[in-house]
Protein backbone atom coordinates (compact mmCIF):
# COMPACT_ATOMS: atom_id res chain seq x y z
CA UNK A 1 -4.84 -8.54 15.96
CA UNK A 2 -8.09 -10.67 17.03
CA UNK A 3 -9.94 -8.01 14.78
CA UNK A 4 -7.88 -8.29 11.92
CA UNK A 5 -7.84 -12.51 12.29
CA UNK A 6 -11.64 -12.04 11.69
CA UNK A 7 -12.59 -9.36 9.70
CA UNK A 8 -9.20 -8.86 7.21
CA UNK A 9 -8.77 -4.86 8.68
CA UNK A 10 -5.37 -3.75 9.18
CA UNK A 11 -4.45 -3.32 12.71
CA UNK A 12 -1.19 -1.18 13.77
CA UNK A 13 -0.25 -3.47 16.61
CA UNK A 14 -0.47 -7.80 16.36
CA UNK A 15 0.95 -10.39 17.96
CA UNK A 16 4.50 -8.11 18.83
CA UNK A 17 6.41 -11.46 19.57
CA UNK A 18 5.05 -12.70 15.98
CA UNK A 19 6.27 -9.75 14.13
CA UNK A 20 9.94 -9.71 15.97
CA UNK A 21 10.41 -13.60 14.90
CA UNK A 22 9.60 -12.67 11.27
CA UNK A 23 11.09 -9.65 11.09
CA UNK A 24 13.90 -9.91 13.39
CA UNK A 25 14.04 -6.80 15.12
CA UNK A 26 11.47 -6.00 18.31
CA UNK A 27 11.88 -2.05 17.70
CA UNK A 28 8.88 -1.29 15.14
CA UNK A 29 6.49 -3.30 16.99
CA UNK A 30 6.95 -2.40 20.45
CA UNK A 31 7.21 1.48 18.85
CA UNK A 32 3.66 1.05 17.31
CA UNK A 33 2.70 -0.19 20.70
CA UNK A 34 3.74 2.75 22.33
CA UNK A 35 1.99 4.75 20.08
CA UNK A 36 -0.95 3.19 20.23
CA UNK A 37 -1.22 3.05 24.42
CA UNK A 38 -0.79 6.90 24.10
CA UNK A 39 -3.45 7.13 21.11
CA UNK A 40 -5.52 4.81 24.28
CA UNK A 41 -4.46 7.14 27.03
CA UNK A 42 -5.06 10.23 25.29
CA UNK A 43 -8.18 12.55 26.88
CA UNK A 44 -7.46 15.29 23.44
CA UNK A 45 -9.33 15.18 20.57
CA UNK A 46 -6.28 17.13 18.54
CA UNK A 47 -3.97 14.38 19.75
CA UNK A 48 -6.51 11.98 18.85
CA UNK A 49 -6.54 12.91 15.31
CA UNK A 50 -3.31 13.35 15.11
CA UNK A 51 -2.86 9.67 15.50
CA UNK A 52 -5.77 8.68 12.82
CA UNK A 53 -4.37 10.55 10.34
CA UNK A 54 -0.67 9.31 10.66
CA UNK A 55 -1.35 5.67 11.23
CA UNK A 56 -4.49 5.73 8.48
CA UNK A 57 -6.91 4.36 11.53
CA UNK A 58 -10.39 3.67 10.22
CA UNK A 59 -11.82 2.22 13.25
CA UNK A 60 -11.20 2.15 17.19
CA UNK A 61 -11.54 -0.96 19.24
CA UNK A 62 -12.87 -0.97 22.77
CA UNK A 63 -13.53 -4.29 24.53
CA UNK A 64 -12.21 -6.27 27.22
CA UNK A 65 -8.47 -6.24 26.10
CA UNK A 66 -8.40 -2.21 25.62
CA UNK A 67 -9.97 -1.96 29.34
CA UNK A 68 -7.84 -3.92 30.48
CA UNK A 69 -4.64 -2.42 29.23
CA UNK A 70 -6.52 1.33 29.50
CA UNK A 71 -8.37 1.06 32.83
CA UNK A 72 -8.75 5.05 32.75
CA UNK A 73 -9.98 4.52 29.00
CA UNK A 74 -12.31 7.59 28.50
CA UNK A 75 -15.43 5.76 26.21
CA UNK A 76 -16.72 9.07 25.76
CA UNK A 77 -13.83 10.39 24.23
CA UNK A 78 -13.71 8.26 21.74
CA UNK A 79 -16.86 8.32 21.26
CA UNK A 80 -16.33 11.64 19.85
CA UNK A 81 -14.13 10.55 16.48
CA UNK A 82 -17.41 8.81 15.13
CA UNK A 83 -19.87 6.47 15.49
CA UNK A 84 -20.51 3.21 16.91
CA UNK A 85 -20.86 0.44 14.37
CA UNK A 86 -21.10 -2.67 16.47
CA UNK A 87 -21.96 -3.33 20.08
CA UNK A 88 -22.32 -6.19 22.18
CA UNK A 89 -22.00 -5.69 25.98
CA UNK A 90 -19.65 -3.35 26.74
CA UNK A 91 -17.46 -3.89 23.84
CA UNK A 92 -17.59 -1.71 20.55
CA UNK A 93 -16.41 -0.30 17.60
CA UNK A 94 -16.31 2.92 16.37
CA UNK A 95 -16.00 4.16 13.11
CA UNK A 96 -13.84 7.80 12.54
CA UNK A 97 -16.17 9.71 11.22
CA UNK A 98 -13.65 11.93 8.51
CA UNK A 99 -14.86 15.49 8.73
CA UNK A 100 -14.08 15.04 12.97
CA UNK A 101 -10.51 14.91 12.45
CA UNK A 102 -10.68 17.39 8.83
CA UNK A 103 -7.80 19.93 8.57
């Protein structure tokens, strides 16, 4: 959600307690969240894509919050859907690269 505050991109997961006081039921969010900490967790490039092309993800987030969360975070792995687009420190964000997760 601090990415999409700043830059406008849709994110699948915000503020969760935001979207159950508008919305008025917890299930979706906390779902999505799910979802996305096995998207995190995941060491499978098939899985991977699975999850990009259901959800519509564009980019993938990895900073302090995501290695935090994801201390077993494999960088490399998701280094794999595409390519770096920004990078300062150890945070970054990479850009799917389409023909990766084709078919």
């Amino acid at each position: 959600s601090r990415l999409f505050a700043l830059t406008g991109v849709p994110t699948l997961v915000g503020w969760r307690a935001h979207e159950w006081l508008w919305r008025g039921d917890v299930t979706p969010p906390y779902r999505r969240f799910d979802q996305v900490a096995n998207f995190y967790r995941s060491r499978s490039i098939v899985e991977a894509c699975a999850f990009v092309k259901e959800n519509g993800v564009t980019h993938v987030a990895i900073g302090t919050t995501e290695r935090e969360h994801f201390p077993d975070l494999d960088v490399e792995h998701f280094k794999r859907l595409g390519s770096i687009v920004v990078q300062s420190g150890n945070a970054m964000i990479i850009e799917i690269t389409a023909s990766v997760c084709k078919s």
